[in-house]
Protein backbone atom coordinates (compact mmCIF):
# COMPACT_ATOMS: atom_id res chain seq x y z
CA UNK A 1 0.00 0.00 0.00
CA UNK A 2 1.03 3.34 -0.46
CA UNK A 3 0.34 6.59 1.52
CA UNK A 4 2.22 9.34 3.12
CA UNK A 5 2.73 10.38 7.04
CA UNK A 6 3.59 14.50 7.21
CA UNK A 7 6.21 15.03 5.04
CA UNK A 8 7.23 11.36 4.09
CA UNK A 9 5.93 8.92 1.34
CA UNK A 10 5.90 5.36 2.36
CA UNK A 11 5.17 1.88 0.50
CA UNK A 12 4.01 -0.87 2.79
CA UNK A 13 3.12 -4.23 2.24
CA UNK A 14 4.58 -6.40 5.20
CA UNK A 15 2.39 -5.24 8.07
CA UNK A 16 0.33 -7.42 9.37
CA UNK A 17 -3.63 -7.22 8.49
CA UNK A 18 -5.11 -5.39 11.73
CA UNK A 19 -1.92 -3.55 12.40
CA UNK A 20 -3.65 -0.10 13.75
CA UNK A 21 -2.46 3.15 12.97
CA UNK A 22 -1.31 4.06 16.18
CA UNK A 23 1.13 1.07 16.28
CA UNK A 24 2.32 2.01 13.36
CA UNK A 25 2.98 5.23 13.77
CA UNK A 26 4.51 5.56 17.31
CA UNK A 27 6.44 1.64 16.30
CA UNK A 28 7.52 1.70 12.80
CA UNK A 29 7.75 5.93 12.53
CA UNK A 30 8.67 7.01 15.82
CA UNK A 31 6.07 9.36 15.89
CA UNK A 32 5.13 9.50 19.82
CA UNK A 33 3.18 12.78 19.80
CA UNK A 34 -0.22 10.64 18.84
CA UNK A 35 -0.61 9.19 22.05
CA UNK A 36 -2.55 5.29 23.77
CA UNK A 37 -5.44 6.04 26.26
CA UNK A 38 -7.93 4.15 26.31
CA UNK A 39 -7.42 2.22 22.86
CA UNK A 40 -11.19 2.23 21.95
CA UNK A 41 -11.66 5.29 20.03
CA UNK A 42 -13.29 7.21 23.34
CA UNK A 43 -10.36 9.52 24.70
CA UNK A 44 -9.64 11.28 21.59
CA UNK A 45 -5.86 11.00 22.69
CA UNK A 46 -5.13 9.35 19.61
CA UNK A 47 -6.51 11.69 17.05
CA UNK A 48 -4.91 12.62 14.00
CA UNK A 49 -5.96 14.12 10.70
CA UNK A 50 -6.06 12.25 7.40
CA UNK A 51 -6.71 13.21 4.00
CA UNK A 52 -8.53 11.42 1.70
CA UNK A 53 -8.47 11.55 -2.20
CA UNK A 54 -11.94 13.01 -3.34
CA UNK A 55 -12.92 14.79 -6.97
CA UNK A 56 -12.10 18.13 -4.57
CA UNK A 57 -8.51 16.43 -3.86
CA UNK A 58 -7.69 15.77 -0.67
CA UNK A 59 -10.69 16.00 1.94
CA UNK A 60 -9.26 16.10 5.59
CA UNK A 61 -10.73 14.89 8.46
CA UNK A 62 -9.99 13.50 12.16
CA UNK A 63 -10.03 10.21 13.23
CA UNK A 64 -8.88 7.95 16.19
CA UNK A 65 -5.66 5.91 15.36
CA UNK A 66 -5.97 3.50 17.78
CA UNK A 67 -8.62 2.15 16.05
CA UNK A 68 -8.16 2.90 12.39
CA UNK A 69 -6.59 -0.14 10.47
CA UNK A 70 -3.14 0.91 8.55
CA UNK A 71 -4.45 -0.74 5.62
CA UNK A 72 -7.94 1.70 4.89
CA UNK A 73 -5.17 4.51 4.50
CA UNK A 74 -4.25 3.47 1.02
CA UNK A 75 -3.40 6.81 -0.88
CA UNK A 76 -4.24 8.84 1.86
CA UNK A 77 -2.21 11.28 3.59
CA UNK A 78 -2.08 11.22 7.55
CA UNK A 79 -0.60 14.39 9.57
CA UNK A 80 0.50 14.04 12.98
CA UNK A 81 1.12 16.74 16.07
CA UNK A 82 4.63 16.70 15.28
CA UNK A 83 3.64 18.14 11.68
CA UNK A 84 1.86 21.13 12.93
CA UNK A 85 4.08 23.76 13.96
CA UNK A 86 6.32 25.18 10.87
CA UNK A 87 9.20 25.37 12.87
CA UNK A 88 10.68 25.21 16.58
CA UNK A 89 10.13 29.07 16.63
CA UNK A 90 6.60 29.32 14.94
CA UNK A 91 4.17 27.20 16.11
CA UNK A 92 0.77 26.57 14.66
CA UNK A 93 -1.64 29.18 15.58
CA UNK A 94 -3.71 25.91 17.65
CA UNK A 95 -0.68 25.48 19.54
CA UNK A 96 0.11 28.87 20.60
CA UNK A 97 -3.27 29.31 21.39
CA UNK A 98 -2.88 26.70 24.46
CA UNK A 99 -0.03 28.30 25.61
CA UNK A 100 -1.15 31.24 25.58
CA UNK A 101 -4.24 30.49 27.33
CA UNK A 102 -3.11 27.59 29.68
CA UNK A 103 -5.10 25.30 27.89
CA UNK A 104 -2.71 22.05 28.95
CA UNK A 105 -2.06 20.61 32.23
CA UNK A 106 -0.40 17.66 32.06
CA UNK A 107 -0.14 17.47 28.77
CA UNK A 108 -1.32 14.00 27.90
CA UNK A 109 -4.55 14.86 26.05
CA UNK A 110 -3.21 17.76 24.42
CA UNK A 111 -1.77 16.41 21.21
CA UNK A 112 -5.80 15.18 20.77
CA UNK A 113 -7.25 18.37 20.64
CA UNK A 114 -4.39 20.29 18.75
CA UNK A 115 -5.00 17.73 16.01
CA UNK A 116 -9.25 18.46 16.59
CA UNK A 117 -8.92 22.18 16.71
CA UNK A 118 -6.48 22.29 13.62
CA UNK A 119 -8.78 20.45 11.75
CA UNK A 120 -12.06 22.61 12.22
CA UNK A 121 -9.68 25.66 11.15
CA UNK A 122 -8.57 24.12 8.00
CA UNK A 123 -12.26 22.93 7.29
CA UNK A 124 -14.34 25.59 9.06
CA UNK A 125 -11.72 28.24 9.85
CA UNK A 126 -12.54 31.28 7.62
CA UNK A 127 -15.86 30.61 7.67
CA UNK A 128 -16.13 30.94 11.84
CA UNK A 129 -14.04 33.68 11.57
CA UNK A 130 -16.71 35.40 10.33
CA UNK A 131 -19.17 34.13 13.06
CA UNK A 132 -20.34 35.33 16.30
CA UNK A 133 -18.91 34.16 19.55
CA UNK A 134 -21.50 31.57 19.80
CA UNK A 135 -20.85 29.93 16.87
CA UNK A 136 -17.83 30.00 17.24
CA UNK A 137 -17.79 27.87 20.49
CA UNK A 138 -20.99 25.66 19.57
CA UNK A 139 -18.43 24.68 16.46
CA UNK A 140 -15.34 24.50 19.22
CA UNK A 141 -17.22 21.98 21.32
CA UNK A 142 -18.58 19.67 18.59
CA UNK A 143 -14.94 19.57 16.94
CA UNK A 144 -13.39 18.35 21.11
CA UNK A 145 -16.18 16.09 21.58
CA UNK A 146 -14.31 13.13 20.90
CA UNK A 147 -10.92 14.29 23.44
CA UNK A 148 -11.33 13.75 27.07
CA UNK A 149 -9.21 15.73 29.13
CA UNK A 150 -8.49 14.23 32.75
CA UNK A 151 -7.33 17.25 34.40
CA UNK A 152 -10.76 18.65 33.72
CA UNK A 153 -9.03 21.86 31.81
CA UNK A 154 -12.51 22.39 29.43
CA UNK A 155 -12.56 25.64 29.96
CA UNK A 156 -9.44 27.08 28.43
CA UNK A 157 -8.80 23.94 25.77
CA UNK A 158 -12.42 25.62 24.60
CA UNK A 159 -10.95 29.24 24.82
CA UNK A 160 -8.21 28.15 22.95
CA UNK A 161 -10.37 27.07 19.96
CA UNK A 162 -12.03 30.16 19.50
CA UNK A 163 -8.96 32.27 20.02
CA UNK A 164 -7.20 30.18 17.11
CA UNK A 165 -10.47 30.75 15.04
CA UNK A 166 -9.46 34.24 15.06
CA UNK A 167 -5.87 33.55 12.97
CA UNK A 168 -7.13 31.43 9.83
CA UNK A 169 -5.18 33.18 7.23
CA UNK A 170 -1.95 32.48 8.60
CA UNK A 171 -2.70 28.35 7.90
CA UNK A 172 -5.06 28.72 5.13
CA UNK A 173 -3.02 26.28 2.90
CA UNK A 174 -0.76 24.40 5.92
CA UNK A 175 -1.21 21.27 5.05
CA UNK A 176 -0.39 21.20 1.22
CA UNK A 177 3.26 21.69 1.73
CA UNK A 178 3.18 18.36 3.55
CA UNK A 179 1.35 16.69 0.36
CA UNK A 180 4.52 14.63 -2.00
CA UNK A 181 5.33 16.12 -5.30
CA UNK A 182 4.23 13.22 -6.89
CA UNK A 183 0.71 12.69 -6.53
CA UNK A 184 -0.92 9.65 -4.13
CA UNK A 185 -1.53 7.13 -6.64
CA UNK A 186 -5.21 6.10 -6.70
CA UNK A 187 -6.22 2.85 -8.24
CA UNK A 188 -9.45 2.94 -10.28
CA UNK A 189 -12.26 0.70 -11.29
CA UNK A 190 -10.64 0.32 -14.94
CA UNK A 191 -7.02 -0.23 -14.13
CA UNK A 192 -7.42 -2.61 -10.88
CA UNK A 193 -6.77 -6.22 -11.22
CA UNK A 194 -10.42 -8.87 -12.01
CA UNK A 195 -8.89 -9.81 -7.84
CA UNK A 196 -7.46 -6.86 -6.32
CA UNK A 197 -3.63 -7.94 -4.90
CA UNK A 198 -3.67 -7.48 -1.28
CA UNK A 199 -2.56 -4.14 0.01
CA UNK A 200 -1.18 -5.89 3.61
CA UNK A 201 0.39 -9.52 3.65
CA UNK A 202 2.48 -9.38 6.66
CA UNK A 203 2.99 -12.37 9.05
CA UNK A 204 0.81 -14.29 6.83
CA UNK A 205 -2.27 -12.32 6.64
CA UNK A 206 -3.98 -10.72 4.10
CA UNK A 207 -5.86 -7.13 4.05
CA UNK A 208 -7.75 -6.06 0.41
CA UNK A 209 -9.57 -3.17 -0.40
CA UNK A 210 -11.98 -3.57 -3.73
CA UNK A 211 -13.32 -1.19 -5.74
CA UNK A 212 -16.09 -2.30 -6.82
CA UNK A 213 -18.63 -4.73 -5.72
CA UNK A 214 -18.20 -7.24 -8.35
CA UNK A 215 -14.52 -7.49 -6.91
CA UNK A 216 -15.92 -7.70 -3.80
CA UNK A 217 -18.06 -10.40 -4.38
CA UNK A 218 -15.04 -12.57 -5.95
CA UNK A 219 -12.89 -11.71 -2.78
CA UNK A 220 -15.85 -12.83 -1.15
CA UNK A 221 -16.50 -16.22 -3.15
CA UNK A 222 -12.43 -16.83 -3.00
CA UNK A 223 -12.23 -15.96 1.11
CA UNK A 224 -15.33 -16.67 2.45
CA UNK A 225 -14.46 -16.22 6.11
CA UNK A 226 -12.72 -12.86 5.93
CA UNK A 227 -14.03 -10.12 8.09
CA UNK A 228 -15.72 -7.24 6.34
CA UNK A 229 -14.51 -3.67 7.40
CA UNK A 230 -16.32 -0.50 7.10
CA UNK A 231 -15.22 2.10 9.47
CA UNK A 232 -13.68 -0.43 11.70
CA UNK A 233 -14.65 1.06 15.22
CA UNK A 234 -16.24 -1.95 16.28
CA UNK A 235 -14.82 -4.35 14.31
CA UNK A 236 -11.22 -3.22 15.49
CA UNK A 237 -11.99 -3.34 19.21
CA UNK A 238 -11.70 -7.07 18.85
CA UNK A 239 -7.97 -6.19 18.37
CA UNK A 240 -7.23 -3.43 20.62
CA UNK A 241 -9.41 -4.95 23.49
CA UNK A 242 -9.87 -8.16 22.83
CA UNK A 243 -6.31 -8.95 22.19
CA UNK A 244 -7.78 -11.04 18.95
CA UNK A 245 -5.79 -11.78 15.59
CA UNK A 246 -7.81 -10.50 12.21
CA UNK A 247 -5.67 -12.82 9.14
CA UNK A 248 -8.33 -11.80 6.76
CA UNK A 249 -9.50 -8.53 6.01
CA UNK A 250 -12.12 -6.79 3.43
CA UNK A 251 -12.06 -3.56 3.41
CA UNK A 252 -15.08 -1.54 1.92
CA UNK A 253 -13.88 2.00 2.23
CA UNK A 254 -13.01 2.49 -1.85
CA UNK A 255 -16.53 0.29 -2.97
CA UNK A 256 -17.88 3.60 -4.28
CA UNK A 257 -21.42 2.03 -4.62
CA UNK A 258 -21.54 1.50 -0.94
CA UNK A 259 -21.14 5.01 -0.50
CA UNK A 260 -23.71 6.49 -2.46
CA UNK A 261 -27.08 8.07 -0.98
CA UNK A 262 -29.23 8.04 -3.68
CA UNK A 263 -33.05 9.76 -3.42
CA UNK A 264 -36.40 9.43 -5.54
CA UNK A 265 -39.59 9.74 -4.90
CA UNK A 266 -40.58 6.36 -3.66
CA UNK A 267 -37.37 5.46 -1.66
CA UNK A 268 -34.18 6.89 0.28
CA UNK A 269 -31.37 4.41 -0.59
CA UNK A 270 -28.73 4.47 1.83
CA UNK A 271 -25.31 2.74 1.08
CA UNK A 272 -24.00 0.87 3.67
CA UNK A 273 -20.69 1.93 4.00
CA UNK A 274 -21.93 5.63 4.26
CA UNK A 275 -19.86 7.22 7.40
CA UNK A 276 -22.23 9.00 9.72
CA UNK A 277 -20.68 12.62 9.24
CA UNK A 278 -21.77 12.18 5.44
CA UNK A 279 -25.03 10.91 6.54
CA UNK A 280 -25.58 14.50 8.88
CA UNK A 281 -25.04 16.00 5.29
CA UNK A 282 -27.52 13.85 3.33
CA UNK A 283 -30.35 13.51 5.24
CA UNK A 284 -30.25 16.97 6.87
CA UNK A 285 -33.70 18.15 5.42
CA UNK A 286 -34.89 14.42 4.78
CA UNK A 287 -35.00 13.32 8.51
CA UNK A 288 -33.93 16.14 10.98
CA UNK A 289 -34.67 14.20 13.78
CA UNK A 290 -31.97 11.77 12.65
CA UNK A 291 -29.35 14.18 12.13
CA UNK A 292 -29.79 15.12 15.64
CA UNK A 293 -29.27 11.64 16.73
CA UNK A 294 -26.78 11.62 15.03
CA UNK A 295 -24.83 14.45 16.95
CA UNK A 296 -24.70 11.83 20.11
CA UNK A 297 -23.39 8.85 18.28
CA UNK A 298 -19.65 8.39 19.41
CA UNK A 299 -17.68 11.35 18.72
CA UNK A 300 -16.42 13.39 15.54
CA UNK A 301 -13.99 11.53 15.04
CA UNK A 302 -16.21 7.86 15.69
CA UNK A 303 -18.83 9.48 12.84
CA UNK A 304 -16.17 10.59 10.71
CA UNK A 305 -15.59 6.54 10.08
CA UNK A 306 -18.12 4.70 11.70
CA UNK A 307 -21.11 3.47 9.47
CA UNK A 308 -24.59 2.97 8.83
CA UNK A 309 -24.13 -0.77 7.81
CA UNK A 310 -21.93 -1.58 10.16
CA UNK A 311 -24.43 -0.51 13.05
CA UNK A 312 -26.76 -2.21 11.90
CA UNK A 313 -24.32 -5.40 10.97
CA UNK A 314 -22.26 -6.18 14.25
CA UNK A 315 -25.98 -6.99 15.85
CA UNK A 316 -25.64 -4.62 19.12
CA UNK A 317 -28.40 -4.46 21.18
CA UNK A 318 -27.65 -1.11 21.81
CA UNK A 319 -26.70 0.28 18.75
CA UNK A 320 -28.27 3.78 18.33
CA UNK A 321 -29.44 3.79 14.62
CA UNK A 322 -31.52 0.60 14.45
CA UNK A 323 -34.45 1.59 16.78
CA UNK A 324 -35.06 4.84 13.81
CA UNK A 325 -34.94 2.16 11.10
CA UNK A 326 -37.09 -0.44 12.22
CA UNK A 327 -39.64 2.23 12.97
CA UNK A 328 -39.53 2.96 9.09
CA UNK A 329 -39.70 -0.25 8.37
CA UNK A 330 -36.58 0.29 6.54
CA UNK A 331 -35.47 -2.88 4.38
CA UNK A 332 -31.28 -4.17 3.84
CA UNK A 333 -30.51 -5.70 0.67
CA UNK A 334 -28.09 -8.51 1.13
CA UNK A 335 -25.72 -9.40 -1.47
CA UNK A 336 -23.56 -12.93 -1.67
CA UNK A 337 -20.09 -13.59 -3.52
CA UNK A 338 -22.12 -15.34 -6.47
CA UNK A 339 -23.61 -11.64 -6.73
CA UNK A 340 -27.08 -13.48 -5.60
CA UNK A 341 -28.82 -10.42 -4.06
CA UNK A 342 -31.95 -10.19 -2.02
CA UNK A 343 -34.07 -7.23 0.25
CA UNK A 344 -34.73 -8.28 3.78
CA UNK A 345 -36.81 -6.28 6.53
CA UNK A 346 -35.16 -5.31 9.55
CA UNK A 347 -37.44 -6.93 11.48
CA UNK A 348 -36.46 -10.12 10.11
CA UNK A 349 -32.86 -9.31 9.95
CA UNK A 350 -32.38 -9.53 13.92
CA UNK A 351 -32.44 -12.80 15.36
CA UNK A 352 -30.92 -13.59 18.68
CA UNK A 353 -27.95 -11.52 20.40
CA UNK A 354 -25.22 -11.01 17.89
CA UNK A 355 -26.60 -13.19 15.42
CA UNK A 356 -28.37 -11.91 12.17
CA UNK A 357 -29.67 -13.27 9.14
CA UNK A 358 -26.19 -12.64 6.99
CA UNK A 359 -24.58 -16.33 5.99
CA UNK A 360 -20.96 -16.35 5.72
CA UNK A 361 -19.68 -14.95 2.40
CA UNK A 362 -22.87 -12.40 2.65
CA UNK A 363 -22.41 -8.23 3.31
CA UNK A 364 -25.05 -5.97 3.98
CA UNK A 365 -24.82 -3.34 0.09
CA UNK A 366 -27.56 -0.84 1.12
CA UNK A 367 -30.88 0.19 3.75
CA UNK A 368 -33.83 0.98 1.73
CA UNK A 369 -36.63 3.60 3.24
CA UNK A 370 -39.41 4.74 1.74
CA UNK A 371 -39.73 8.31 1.29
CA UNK A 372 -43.67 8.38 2.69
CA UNK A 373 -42.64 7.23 6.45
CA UNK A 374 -39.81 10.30 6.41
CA UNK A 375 -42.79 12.70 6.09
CA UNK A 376 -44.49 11.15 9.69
CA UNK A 377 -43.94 12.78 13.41
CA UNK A 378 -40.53 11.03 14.41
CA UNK A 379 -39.41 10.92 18.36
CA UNK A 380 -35.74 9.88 18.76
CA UNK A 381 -34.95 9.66 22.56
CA UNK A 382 -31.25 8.29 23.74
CA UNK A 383 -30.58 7.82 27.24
CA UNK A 384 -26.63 7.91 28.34
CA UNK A 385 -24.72 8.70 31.38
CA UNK A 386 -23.19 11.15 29.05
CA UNK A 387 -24.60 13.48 26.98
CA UNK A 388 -22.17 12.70 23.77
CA UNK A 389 -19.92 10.12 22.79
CA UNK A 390 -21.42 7.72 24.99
CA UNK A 391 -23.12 4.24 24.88
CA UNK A 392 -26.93 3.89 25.28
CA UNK A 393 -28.88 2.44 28.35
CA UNK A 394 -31.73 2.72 26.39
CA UNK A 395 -32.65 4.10 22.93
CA UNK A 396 -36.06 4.53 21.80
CA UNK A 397 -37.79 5.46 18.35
CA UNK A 398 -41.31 6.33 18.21
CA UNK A 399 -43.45 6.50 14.83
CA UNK A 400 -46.96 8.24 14.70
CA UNK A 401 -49.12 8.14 10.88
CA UNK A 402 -52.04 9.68 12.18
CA UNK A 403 -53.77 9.37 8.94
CA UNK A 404 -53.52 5.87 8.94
CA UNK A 405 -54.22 4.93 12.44
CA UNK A 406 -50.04 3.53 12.69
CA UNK A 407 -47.90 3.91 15.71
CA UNK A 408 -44.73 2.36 15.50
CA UNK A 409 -42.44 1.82 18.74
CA UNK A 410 -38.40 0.32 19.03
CA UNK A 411 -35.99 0.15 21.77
CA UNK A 412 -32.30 -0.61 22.22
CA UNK A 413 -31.29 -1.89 25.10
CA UNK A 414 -34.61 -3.79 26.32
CA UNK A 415 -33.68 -7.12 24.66
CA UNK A 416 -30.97 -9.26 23.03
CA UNK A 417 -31.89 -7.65 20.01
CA UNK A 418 -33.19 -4.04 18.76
CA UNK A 419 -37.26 -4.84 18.96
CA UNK A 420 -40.30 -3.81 17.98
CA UNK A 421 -42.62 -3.07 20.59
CA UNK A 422 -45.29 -5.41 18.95
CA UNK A 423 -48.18 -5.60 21.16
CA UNK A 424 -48.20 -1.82 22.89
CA UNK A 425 -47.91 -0.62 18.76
CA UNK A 426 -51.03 -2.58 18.19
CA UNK A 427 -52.83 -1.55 21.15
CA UNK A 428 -52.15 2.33 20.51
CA UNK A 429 -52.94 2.24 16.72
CA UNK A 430 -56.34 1.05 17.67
CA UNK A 431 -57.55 2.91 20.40
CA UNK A 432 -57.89 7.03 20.27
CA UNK A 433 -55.30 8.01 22.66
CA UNK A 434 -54.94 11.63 21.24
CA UNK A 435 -57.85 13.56 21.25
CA UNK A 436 -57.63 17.53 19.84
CA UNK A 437 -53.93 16.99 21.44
CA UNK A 438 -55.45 16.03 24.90
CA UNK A 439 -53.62 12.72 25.81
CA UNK A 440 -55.65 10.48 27.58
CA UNK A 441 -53.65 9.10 30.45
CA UNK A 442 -55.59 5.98 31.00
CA UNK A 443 -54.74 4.25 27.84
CA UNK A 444 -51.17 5.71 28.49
CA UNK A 445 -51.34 3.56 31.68
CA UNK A 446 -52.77 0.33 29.76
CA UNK A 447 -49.78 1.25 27.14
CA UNK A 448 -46.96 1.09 29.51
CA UNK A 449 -48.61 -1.98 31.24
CA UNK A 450 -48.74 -3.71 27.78
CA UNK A 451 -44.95 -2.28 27.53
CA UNK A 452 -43.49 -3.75 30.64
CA UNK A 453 -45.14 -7.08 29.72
CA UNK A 454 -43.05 -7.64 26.42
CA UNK A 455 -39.29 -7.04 27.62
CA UNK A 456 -37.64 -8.07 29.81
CA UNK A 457 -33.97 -6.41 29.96
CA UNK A 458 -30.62 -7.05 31.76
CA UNK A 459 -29.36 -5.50 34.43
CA UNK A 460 -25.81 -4.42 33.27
CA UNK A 461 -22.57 -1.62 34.16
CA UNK A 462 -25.11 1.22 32.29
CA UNK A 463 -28.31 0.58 33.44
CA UNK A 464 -30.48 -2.09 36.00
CA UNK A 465 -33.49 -4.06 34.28
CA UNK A 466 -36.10 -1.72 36.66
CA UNK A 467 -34.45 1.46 35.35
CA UNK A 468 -34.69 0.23 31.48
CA UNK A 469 -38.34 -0.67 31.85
CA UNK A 470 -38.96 2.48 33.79
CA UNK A 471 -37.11 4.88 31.57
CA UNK A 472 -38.98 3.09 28.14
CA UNK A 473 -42.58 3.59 29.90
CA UNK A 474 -41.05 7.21 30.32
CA UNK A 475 -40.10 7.57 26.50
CA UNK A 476 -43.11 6.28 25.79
CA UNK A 477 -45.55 9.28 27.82
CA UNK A 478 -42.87 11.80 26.58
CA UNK A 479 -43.44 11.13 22.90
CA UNK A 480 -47.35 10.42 23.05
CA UNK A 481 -46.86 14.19 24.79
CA UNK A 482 -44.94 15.66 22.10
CA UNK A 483 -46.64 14.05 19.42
CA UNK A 484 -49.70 15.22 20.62
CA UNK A 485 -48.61 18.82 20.74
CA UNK A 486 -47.10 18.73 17.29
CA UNK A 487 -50.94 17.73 15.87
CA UNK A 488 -52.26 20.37 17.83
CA UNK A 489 -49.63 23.19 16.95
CA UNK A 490 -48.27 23.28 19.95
CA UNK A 491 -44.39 23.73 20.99
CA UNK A 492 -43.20 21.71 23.64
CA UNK A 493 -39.45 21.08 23.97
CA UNK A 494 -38.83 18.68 26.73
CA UNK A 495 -35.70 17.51 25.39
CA UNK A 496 -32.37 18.35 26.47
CA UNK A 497 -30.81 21.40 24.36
CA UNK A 498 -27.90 22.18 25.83
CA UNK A 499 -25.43 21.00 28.23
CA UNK A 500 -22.06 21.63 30.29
């Protein structure tokens, strides 16, 4: 494979299959500025910034190393904290922001969000320096979301962002000089070999990346039981935590079909290896309610790579996006190595804990909605000890077609698998429980009765089973409440809307 770190070309090919970035960087470069804490993609300490080859050239964005494979960086270009500063005298105007405004204590975190804080200035920066102050720190705040800082130094990290925002012409063009002369050689559709070579064949493992889904489908047929990779920040926990060995990896990161978000008027097609920052673009106007989901899944840096497929794939019963599709009834089409290809619904798709309807030698190409269900009242609620980049206790979606008499309920985190609340949907499609936006509270009783009757949850380090079946009961009332006001005109915000 070939990509470049800072300043420095570099052709690989002997590391092993799920060598991570990190290793490789602070290992094989001796770059020890991207630092190890928590090797799960929550800290942030990690973060670096990688470009990635795009009709606009390269597109730059953060990610955490410790959980990025080496091999998904194929003609990319990656830029470390030791790249920032142009020289020992003139440091990047990021970095002389925390000096200047004590915005590092002890100092471990601080590479993390110098790498965050560049990158929303190279992205964002001229833009925000245009903005008002609260902008400004509302775009500060999403950008450190992923960095944890132990010392508990928010306050002038955040004062550091918006002081840098206030230099943007001075690194307008920083990173280019870093780019090599000779362009990053990207492999196309046309020129690729019928079976792509693998990229990674170190210590006798083997790491592709296809470019198309027919090649996919012959790695596929030829390895069987290789592990599909989207964004890797589940799959590559398995590695970092886990301690396991990957010999045989797909990546799907170049399948430019499995990218696509395509939109007509009967359907809003949804490729699965769609990254969940590009899905906040997409589906902005189409499902608002979404997008601000969206904004608590993992961090910047976990939606910047994490994707839609591979939520829905890995079979977590508390995964945040499945809850929102099995409300829509959203469909997967699921595609085999012969190219054999068949549309599933989601409520089939599910069927114990961790285990799904995919056979081996099967990937999940795209999640089908139909446009009609986008244009119904929509409740998203996610409950988490943390406001952002945090796990759910419990997740619940809540679907109201008044029109047709259909309410739709799902939860995360009630059973071994994201469910359908069955019996209470039934019960409150057929019974007037909204009146002229006056909720009757009886049959909101009889609801959560019918509720607590059909899960039965776990009692786990995020949540008892008593809290889980008291909290759903609670989503429940507060999105009969809100739905109920929305009919009637009414504005009642009873969701959180800002936070510390």
């Amino acid at each position: 494979m070939r990509f470049a770190v800072n300043n420095k070309p570099i052709d690989e090919r002997d590391a092993a299959a799920d060598m991570t970035l990190l290793r490789y960087l602070r290992n094989g470069q001796q770059l020890m500025g991207t630092k190890e804490g928590c090797a799960s993609g929550d800290c942030g300490a990690c973060t670096v910034m990688v470009g990635r080859p795009s009709a606009q050239g390269l597109v730059y964005s953060t990610i955490n190393a410790c959980i990025c494979p080496l091999g998904s960086l194929q003609d990319c270009h990656v830029i470390t904290v030791e790249a920032l500063a142009a020289s020992a005298d003139s440091l990047h105007p990021v970095q002389a922001a925390m000096v200047e405004c004590h915005g590092s204590q002890c100092g471990f975190c601080t590479p993390g969000f110098v790498m965050s804080l560049a990158n929303l200035q190279l992205n964002q920066g001229a833009v925000l320096a245009q903005a008002d102050e609260a902008v400004q720190r509302a775009a500060v705040i999403d950008a450190i979301s992923g960095n944890l800082c132990r010392c508990t130094g928010y306050r002038p990290i955040v004062a550091a962002g918006m002081a840098s925002l206030k230099k943007p012409a001075q690194v307008a063009s920083f990173v280019q000089k870093w780019v090599p002369d000779a362009p990053l050689a990207s492999i196309t559709p046309e020129s690729a070999a019928p079976i792509p070579a693998p990229l990674l064949q170190g210590e006798g493992s083997g790491y592709w990346q296809p470019h198309t889904e027919a090649e996919l489908q012959q790695l596929l047929d030829a390895h069987p039981q290789a592990r599909l990779l989207a964004g890797g920040t589940d799959l590559m926990l398995e590695v970092t935590q886990q301690y396991k060995i990957l010999p045989q990896v797909i990546d799907l990161n170049r399948v430019a079909s499995l990218q696509q978000v395509d939109v007509n008027e009967q359907e809003v097609i949804l490729g699965a290896a769609v990254c969940y920052s590009q899905l906040e673009k997409s589906l902005r106007d189409l499902s608002p309610e979404f997008v601000a989901l969206l904004g608590r899944l993992g961090s910047r840096q976990i939606r910047n790579r994490g994707t839609l497929g591979g939520n829905i794939g890995n079979a977590s019963p508390i995964a945040d996006s499945p809850p929102y599709l099995l409300v829509l009834d959203a469909e997967v089409e699921i595609i085999n190595g012969r190219g054999d290809s068949r549309r599933e619904k989601l409520t089939h798709f599910y069927r114990d804990y961790k285990k799904t309807s995919l056979m081996t030698g099967e990937y999940i190409a795209r999640i089908y909605i139909a446009r009609a269900t986008l244009a119904a009242p929509l409740k998203l609620f996610k409950l988490s000890k943390r406001y952002e980049d945090d796990i759910s206790a419990v997740m619940g979606a809540f679907y109201w077609n008044p029109a047709a008499g259909d309410y739709r309920i799902a939860f995360g985190g009630m059973a071994a698998i994201p469910k359908r609340a069955s019996a209470t949907e039934q019960f409150l499609s057929t019974v007037n429980w909204c009146v002229n936006g006056v909720v009757d509270e009886q049959i909101l009783e009889q609801a959560c009765d019918l509720l607590r009757s059909e899960f039965s949850p776990l009692s786990d380090v995020r949540a008892s089973a008593a809290y889980r079946l008291a909290m759903a009961c609670n989503l429940l009332k507060k999105a009969c409440y809100e739905l109920a006001a929305d009919a009637a005109g009414l504005a009642i915000e009873t969701r959180l809307f800002a936070h510390a």
